[in-house]
C-alpha atoms as a PDB file:
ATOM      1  CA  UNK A   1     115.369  17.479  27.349  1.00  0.00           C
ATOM      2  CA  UNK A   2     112.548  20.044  27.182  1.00  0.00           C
ATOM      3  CA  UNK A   3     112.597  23.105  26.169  1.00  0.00           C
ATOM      4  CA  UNK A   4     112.157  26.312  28.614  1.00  0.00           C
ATOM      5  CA  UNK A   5     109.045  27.764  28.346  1.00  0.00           C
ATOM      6  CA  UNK A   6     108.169  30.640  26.462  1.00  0.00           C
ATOM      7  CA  UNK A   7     108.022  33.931  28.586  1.00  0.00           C
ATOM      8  CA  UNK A   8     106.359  37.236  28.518  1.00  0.00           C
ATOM      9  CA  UNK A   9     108.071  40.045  30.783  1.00  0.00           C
ATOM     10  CA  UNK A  10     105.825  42.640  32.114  1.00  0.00           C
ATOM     11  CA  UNK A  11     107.174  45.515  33.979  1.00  0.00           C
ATOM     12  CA  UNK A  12     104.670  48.562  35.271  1.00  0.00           C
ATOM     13  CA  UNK A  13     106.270  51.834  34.838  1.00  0.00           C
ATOM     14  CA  UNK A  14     105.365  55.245  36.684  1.00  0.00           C
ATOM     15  CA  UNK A  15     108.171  58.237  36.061  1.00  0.00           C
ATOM     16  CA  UNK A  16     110.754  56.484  36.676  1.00  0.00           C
ATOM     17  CA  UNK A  17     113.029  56.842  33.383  1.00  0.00           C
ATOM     18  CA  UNK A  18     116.407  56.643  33.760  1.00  0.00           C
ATOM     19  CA  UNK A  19     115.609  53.628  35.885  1.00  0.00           C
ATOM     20  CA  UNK A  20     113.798  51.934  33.430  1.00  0.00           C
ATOM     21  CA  UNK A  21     115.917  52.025  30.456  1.00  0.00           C
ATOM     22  CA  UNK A  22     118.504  49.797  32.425  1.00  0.00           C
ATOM     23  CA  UNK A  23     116.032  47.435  32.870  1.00  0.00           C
ATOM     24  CA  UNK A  24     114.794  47.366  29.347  1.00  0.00           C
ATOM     25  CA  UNK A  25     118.163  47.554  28.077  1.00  0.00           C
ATOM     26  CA  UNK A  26     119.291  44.467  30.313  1.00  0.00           C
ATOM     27  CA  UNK A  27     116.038  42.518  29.440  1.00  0.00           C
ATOM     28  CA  UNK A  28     116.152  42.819  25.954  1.00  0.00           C
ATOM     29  CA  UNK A  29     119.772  41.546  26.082  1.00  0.00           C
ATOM     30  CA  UNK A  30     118.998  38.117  27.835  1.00  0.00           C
ATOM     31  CA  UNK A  31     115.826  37.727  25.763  1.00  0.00           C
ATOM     32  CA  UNK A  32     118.080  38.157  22.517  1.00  0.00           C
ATOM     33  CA  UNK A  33     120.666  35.641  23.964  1.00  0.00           C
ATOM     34  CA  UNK A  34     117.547  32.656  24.775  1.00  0.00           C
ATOM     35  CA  UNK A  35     116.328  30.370  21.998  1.00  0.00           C
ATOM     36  CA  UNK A  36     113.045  30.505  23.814  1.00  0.00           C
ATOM     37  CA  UNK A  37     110.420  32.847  22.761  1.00  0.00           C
ATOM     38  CA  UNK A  38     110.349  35.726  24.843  1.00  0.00           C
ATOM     39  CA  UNK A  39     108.848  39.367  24.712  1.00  0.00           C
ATOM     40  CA  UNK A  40     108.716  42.016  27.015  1.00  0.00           C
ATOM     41  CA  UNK A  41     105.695  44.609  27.612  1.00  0.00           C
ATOM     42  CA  UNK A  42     106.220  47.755  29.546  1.00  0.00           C
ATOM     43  CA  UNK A  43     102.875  49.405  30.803  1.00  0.00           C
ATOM     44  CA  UNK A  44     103.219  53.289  31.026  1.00  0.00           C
ATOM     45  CA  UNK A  45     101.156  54.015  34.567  1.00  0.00           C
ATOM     46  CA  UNK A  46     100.283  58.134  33.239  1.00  0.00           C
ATOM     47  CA  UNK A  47     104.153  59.045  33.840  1.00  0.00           C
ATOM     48  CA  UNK A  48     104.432  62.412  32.921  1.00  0.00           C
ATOM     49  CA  UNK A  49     108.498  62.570  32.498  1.00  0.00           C
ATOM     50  CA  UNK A  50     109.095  61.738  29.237  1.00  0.00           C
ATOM     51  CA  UNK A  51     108.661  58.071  29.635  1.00  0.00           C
ATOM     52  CA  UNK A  52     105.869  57.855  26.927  1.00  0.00           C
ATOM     53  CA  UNK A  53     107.577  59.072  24.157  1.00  0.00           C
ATOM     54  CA  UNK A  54     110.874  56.934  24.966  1.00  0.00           C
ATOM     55  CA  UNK A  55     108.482  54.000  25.214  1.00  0.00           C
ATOM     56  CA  UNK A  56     106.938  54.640  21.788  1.00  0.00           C
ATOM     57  CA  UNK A  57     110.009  55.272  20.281  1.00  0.00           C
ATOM     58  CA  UNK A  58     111.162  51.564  21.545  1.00  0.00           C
ATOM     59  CA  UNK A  59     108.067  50.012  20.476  1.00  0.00           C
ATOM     60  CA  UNK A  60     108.491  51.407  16.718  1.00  0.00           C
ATOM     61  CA  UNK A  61     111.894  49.644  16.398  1.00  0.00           C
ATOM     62  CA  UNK A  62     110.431  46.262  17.164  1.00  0.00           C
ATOM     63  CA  UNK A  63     112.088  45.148  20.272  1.00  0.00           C
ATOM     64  CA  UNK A  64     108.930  45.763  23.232  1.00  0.00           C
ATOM     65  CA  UNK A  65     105.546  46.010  23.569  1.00  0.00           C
ATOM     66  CA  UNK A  66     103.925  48.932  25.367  1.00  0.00           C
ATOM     67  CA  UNK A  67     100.166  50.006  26.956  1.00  0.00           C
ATOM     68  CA  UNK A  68      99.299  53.424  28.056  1.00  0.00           C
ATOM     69  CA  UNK A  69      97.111  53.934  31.026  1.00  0.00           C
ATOM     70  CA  UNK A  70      96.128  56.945  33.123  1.00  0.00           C
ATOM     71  CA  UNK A  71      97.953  56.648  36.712  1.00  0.00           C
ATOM     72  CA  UNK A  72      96.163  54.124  38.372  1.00  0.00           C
ATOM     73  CA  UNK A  73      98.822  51.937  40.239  1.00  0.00           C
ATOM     74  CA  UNK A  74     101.197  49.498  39.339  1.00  0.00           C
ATOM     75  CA  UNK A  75      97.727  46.260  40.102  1.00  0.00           C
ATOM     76  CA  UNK A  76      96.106  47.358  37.152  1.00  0.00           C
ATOM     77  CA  UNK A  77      99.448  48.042  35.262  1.00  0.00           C
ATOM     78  CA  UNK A  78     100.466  44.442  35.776  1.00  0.00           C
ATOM     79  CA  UNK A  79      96.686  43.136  35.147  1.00  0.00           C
ATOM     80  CA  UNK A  80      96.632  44.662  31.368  1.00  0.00           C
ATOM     81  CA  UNK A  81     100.504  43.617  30.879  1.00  0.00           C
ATOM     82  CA  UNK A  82      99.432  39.636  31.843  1.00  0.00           C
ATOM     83  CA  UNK A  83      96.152  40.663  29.920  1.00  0.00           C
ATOM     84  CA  UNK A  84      98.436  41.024  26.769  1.00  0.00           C
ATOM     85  CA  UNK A  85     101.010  38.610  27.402  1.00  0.00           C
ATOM     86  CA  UNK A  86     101.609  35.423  25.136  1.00  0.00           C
ATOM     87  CA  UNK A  87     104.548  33.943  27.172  1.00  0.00           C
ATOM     88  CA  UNK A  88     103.544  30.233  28.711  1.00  0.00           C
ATOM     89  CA  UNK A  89     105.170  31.969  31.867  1.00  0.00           C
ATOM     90  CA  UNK A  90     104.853  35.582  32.826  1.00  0.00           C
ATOM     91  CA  UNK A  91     107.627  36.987  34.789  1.00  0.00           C
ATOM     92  CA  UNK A  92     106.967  40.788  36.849  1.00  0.00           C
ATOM     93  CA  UNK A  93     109.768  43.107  37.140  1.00  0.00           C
ATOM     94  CA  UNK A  94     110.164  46.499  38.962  1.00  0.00           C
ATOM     95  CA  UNK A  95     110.699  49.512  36.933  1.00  0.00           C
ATOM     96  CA  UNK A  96     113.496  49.770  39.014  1.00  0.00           C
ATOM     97  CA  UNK A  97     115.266  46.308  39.509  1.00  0.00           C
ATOM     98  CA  UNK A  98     117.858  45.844  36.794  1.00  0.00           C
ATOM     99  CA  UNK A  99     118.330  42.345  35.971  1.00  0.00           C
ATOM    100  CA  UNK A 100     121.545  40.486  36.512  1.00  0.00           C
ATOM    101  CA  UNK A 101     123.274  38.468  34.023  1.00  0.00           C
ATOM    102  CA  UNK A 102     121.432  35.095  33.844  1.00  0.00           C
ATOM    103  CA  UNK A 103     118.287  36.437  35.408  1.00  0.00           C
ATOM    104  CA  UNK A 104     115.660  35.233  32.676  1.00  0.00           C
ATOM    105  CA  UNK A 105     117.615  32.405  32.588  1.00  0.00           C
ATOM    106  CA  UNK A 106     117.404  31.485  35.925  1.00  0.00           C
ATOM    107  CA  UNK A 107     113.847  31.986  36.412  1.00  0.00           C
ATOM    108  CA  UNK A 108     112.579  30.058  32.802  1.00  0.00           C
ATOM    109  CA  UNK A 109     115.193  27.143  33.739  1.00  0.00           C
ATOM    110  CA  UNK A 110     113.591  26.531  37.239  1.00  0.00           C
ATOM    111  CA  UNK A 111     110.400  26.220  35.501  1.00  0.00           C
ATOM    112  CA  UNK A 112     111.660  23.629  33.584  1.00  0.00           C
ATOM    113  CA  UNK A 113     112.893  21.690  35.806  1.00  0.00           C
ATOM    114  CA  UNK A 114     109.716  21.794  38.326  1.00  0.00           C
ATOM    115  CA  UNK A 115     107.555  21.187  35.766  1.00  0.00           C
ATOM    116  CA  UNK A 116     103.888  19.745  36.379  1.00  0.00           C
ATOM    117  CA  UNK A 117     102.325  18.726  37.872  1.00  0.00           C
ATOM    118  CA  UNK A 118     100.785  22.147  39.874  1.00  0.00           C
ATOM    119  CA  UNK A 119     101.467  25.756  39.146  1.00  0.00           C
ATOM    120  CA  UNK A 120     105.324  26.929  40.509  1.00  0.00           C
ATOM    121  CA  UNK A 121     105.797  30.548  41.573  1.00  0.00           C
ATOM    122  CA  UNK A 122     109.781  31.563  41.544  1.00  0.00           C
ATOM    123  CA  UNK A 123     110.984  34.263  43.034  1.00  0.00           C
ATOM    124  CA  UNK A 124     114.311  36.145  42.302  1.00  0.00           C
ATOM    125  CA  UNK A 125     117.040  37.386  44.767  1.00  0.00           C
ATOM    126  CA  UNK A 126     117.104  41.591  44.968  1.00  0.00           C
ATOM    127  CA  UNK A 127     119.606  43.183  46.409  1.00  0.00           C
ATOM    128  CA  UNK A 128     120.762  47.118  46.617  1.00  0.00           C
ATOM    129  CA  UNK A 129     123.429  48.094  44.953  1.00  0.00           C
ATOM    130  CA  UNK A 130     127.123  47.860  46.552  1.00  0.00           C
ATOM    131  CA  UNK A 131     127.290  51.831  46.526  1.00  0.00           C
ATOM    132  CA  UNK A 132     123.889  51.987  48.681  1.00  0.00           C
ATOM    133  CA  UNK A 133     125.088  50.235  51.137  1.00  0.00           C
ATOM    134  CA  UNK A 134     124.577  50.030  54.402  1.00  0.00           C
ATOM    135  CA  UNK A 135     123.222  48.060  58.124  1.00  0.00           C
ATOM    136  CA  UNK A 136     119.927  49.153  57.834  1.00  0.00           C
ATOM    137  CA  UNK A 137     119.104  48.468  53.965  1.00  0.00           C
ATOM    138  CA  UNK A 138     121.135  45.014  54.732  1.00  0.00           C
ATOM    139  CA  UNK A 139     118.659  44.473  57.170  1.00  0.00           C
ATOM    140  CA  UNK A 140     115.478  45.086  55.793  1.00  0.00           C
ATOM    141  CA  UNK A 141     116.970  43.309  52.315  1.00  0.00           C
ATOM    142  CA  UNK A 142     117.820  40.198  54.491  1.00  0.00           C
ATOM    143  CA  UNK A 143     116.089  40.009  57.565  1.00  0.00           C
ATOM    144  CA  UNK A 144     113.626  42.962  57.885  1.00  0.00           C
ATOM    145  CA  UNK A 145     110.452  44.677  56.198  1.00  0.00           C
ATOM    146  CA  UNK A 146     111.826  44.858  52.824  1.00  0.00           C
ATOM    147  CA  UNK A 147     112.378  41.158  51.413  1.00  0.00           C
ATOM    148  CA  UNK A 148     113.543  39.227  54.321  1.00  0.00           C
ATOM    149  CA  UNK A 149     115.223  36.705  52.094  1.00  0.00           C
ATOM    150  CA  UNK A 150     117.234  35.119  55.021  1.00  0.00           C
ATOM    151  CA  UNK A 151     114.057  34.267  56.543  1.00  0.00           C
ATOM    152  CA  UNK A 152     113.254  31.161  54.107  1.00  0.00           C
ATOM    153  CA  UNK A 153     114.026  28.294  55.327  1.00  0.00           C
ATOM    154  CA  UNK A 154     113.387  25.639  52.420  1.00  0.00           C
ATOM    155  CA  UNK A 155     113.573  27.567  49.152  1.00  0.00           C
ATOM    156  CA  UNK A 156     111.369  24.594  47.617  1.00  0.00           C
ATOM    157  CA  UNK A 157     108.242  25.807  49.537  1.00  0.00           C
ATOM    158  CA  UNK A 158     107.938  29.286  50.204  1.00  0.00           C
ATOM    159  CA  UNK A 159     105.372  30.922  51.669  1.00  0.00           C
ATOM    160  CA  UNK A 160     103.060  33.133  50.371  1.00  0.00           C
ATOM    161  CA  UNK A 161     104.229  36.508  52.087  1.00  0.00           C
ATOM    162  CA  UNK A 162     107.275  36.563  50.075  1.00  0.00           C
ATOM    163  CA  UNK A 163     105.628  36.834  46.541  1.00  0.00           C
ATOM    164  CA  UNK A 164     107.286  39.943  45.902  1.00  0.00           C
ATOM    165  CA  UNK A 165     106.270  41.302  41.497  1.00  0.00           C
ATOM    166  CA  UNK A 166     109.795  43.292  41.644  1.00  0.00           C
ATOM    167  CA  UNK A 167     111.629  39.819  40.816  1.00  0.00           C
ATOM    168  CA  UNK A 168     109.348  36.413  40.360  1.00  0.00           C
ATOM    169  CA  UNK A 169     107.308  34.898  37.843  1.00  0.00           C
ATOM    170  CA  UNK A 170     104.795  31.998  37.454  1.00  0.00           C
ATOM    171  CA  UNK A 171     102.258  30.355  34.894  1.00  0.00           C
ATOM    172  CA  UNK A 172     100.417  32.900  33.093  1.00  0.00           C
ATOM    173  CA  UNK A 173      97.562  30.632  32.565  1.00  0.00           C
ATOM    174  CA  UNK A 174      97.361  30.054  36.660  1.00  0.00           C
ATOM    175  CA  UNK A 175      97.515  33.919  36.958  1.00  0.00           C
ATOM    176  CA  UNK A 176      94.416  34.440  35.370  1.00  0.00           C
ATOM    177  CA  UNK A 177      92.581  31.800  36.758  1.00  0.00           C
ATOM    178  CA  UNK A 178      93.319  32.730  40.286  1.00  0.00           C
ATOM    179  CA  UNK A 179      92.071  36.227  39.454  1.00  0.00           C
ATOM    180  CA  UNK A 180      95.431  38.182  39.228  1.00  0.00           C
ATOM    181  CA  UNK A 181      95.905  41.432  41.338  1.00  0.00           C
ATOM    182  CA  UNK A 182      93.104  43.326  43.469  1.00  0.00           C
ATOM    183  CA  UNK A 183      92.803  46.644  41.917  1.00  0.00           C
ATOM    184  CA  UNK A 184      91.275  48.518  44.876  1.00  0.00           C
ATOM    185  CA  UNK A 185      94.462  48.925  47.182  1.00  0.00           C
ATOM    186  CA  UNK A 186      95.589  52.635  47.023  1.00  0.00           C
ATOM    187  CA  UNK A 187      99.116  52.013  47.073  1.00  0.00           C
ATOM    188  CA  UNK A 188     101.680  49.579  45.893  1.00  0.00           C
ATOM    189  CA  UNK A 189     101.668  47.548  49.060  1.00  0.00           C
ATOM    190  CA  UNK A 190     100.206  44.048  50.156  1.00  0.00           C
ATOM    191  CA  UNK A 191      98.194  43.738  46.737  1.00  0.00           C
ATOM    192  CA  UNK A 192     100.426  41.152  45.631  1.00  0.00           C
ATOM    193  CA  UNK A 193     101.003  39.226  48.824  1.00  0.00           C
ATOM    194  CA  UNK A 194      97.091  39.628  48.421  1.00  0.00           C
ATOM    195  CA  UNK A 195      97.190  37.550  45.277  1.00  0.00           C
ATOM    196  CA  UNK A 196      99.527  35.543  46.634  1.00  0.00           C
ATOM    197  CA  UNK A 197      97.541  33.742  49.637  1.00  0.00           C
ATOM    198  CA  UNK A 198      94.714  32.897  47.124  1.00  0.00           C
ATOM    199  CA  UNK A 199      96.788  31.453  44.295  1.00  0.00           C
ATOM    200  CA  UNK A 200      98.452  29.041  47.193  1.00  0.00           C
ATOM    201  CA  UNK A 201      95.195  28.296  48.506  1.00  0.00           C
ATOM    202  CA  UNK A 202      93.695  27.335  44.739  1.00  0.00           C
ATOM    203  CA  UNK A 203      97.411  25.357  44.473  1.00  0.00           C
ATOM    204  CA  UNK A 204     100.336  27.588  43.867  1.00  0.00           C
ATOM    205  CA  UNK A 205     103.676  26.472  45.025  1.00  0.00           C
ATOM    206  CA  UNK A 206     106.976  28.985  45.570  1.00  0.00           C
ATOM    207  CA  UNK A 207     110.305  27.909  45.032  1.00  0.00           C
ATOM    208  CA  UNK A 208     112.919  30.355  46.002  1.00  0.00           C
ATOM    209  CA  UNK A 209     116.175  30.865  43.419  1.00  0.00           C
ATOM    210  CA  UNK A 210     118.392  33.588  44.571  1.00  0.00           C
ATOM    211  CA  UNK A 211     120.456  33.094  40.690  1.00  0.00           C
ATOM    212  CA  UNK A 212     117.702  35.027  39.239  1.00  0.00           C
ATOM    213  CA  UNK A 213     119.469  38.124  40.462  1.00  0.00           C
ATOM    214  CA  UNK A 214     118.072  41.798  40.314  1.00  0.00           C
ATOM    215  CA  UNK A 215     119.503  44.854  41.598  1.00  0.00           C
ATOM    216  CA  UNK A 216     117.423  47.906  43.313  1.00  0.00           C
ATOM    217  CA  UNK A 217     118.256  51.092  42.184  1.00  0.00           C
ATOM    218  CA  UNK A 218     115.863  52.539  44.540  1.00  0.00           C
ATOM    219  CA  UNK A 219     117.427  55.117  47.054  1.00  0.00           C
ATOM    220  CA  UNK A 220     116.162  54.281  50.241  1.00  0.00           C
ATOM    221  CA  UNK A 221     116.690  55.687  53.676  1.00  0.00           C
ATOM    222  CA  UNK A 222     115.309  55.504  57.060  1.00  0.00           C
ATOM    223  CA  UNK A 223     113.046  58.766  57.077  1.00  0.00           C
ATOM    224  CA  UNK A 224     111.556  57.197  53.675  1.00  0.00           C
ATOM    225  CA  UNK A 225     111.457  53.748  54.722  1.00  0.00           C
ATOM    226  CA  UNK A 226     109.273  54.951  57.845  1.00  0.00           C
ATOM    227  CA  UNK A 227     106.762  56.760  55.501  1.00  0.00           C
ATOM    228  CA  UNK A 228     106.436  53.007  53.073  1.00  0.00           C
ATOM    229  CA  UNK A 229     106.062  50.990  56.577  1.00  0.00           C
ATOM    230  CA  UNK A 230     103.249  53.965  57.169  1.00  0.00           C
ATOM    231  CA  UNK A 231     101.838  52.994  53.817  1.00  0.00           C
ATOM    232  CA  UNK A 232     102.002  48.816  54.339  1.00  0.00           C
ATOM    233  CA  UNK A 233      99.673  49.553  57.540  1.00  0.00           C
ATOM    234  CA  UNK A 234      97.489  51.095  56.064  1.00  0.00           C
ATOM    235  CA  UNK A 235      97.126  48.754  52.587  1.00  0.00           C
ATOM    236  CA  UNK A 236      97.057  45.840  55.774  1.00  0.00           C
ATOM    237  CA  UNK A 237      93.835  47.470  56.742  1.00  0.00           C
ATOM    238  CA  UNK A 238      92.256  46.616  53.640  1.00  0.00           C
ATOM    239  CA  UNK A 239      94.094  43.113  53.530  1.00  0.00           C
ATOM    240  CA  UNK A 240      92.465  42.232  56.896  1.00  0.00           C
ATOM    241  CA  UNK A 241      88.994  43.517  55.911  1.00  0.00           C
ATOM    242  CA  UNK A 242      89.236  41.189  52.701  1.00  0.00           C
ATOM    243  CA  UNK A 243      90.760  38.029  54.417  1.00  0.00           C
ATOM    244  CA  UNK A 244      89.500  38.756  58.557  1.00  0.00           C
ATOM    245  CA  UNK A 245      91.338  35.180  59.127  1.00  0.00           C
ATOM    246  CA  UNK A 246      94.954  36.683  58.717  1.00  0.00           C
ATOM    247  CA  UNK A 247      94.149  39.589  61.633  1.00  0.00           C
ATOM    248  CA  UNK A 248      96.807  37.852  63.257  1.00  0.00           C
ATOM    249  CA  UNK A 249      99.527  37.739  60.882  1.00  0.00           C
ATOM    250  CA  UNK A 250      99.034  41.072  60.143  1.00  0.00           C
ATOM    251  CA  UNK A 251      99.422  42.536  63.145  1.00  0.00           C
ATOM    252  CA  UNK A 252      95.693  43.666  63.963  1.00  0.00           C
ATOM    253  CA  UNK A 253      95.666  42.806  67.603  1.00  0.00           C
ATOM    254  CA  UNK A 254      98.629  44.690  68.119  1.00  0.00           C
ATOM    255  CA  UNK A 255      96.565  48.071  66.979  1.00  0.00           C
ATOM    256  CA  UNK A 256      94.502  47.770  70.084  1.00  0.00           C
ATOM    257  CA  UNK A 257      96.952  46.777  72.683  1.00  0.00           C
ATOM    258  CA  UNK A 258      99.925  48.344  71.786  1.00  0.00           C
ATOM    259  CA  UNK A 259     101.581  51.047  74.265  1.00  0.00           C
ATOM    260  CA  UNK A 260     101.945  54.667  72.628  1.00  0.00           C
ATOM    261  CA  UNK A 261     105.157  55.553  72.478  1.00  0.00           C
ATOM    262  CA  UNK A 262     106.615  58.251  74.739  1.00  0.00           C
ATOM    263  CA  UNK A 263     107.019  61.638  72.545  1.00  0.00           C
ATOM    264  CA  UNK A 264     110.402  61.370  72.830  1.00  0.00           C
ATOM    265  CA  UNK A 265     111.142  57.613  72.006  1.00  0.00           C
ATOM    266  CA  UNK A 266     110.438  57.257  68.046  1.00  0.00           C
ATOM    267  CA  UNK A 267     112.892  60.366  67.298  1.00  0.00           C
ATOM    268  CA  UNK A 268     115.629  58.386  69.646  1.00  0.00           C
ATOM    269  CA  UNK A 269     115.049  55.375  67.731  1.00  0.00           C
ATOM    270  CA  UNK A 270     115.590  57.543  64.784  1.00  0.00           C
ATOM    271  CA  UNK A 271     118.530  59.096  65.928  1.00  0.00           C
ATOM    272  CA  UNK A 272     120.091  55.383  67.138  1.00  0.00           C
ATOM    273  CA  UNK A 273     119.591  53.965  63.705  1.00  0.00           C
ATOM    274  CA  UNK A 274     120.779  57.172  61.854  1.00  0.00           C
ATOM    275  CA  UNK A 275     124.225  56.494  63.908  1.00  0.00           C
ATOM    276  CA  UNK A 276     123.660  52.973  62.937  1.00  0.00           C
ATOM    277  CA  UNK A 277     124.674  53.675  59.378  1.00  0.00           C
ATOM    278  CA  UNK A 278     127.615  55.462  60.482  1.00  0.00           C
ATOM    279  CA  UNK A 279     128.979  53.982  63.388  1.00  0.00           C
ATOM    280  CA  UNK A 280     128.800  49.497  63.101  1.00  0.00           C
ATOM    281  CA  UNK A 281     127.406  48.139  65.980  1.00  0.00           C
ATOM    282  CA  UNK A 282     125.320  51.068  67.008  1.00  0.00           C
ATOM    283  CA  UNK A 283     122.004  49.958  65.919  1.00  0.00           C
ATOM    284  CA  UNK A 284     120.587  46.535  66.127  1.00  0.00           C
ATOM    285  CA  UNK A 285     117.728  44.475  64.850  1.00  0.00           C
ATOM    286  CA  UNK A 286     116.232  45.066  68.197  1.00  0.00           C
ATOM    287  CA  UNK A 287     116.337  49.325  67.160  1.00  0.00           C
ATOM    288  CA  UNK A 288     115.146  48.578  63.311  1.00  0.00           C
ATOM    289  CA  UNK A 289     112.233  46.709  64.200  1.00  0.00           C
ATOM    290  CA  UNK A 290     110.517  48.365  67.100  1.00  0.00           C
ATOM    291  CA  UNK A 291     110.953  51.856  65.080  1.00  0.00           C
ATOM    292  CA  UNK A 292     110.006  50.158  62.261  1.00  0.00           C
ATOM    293  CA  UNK A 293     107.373  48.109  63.671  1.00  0.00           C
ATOM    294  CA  UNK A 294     105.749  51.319  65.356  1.00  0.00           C
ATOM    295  CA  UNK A 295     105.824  52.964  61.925  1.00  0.00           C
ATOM    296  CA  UNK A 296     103.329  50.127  60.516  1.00  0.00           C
ATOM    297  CA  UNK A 297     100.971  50.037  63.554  1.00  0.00           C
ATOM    298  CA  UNK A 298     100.497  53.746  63.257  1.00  0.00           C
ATOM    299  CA  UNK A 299      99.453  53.193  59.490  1.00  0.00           C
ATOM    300  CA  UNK A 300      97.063  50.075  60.291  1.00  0.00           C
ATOM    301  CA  UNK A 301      95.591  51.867  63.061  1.00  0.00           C
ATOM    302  CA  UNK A 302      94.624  54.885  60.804  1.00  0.00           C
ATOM    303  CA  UNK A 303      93.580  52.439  57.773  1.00  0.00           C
ATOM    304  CA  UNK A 304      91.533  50.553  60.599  1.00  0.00           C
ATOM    305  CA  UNK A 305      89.341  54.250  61.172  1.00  0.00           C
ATOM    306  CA  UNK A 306      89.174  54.750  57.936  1.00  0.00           C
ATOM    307  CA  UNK A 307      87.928  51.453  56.921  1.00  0.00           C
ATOM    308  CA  UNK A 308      85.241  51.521  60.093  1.00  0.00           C
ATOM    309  CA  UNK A 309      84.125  55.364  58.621  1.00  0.00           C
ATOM    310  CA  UNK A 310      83.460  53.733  55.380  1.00  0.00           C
ATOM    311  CA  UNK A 311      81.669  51.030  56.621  1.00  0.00           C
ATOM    312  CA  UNK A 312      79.473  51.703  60.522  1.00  0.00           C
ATOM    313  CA  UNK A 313      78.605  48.473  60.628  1.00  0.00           C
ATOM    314  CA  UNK A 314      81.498  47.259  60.754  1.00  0.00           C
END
């Protein structure tokens, strides 16, 4: 039978430390219970809470790898972590998704079986935590802006928008020929679904296996949520400049033609899915999405005058 495939772990890291020694602690773990070779490199993105130091300290003992870099977003984190990697298969991890029993296992074993011949992407299940939750996080987990996990339909070809780096891994050979992650989006949004639609176009396949378990530890609520949907609009503006064919799937023509919303509707819709969480039944998908929805355009729209100030010829 073969073997599984050596793997290198790289997880960006930005002041988030209580977070991420679960996930080192859980990592190392599995990697000490594999017969594979297996390493794991934690890139320190300038966080200024002590996370450094506790990385150092880790690094002296033997059991991780670790690169310092001023803050300059989790792309270029997970660019020099790949950069230093000497796993067969690289595997990206959030700083905050703690890793399930069988997780590595899971991912290294469905590269095994798949094989050659082609590059296979696999992507891991996330889900919150049982004390976070609630309808609206179940809905943008499941079927909503988060993950959207019960959207697949074959997990043996997924589709490039749901190459999510909090939980999935691929060749790390393929990942530098296909150019690994744009650097010049300002936030942690759409760069790797970015990366994503070229590796599929140069050959990349996605296999979905919802084993390779992770769990969020990342409090989320709907105020918040509305502020990262702002953010995904406006990273989309840059997505759409750099790939003008996917206007459409990213919602461009909606920018234009969309109604403004009456002053009062967006803090209803607020006030409906607050309710939501406490009362079942009071919120719908229908509520989540057009709030949620409205949140994004807004951001688009203002990445869309940015973009056209940077650029009048455009």
């Amino acid at each position: 039978m073969k073997r599984l495939p050596s793997a290198s772990v790289v997880v960006p890291t930005f002041n988030r430390l209580s977070d991420l020694r679960r996930v080192v602690r859980a990592v190392t773990a599995q990697m000490a219970d594999l017969s594979s070779s297996c390493e794991l490199i934690v890139v320190d993105d300038g966080s200024t809470d002590g996370t450094g130091p506790w990385l150092d300290e880790r690094a002296a003992d033997g059991g991780i790898a670790v690169l310092h870099q001023s803050n300059a977003g989790p792309a270029k984190a997970r660019n020099r972590g790949a950069a230093a990697a000497g796993g067969s298969v690289v595997l990206f991890l959030g700083d905050d998704t703690e890793p399930c029993d069988g997780w590595l296992l899971e991912h290294l074993e469905t590269h095994r079986i798949a094989g050659a011949p082609g590059a296979t992407a696999v992507l891991g299940y996330t889900a919150f935590p049982g004390t976070m939750d609630s309808p609206f996080l179940r809905w943008i987990n499941e079927y909503g802006a988060q993950f959207g996990y019960a959207l697949i339909d074959d997990p043996t070809r997924v589709d490039f928008n749901f190459f999510y780096t909090s939980n999935i891994s691929l060749p790390r050979e393929f990942f530098h020929r296909s150019g690994g992650f744009r650097e010049d989006f300002p936030a942690a949004a759409w760069e790797d679904i970015e990366f994503a639609y070229r590796a599929t176009a140069a050959g990349l396949r996605m296999r979905y296996n919802p084993r390779a378990r992770t769990i969020h530890h990342h409090p989320i609520d709907v105020a918040s949520f509305c502020a990262r949907q702002q953010t995904s609009g406006r990273s989309a503006a840059i997505f759409a400049t750099l790939h003008p064919e996917l206007e459409g799937f990213l919602g461009v023509p909606c920018v234009g033609n969309r109604a403004r919303m009456r002053r009062m509707e967006r803090p209803l819709l607020r006030a409906l899915t607050a309710i939501g969480e406490r009362v079942h039944g009071a919120a719908g998908a229908g509520i989540y999405r057009r709030l949620l929805d409205g949140c994004y355009l807004d951001g688009l729209a203002e990445g869309r005058r940015r973009t056209a100030s940077a650029d009048p010829d455009r």
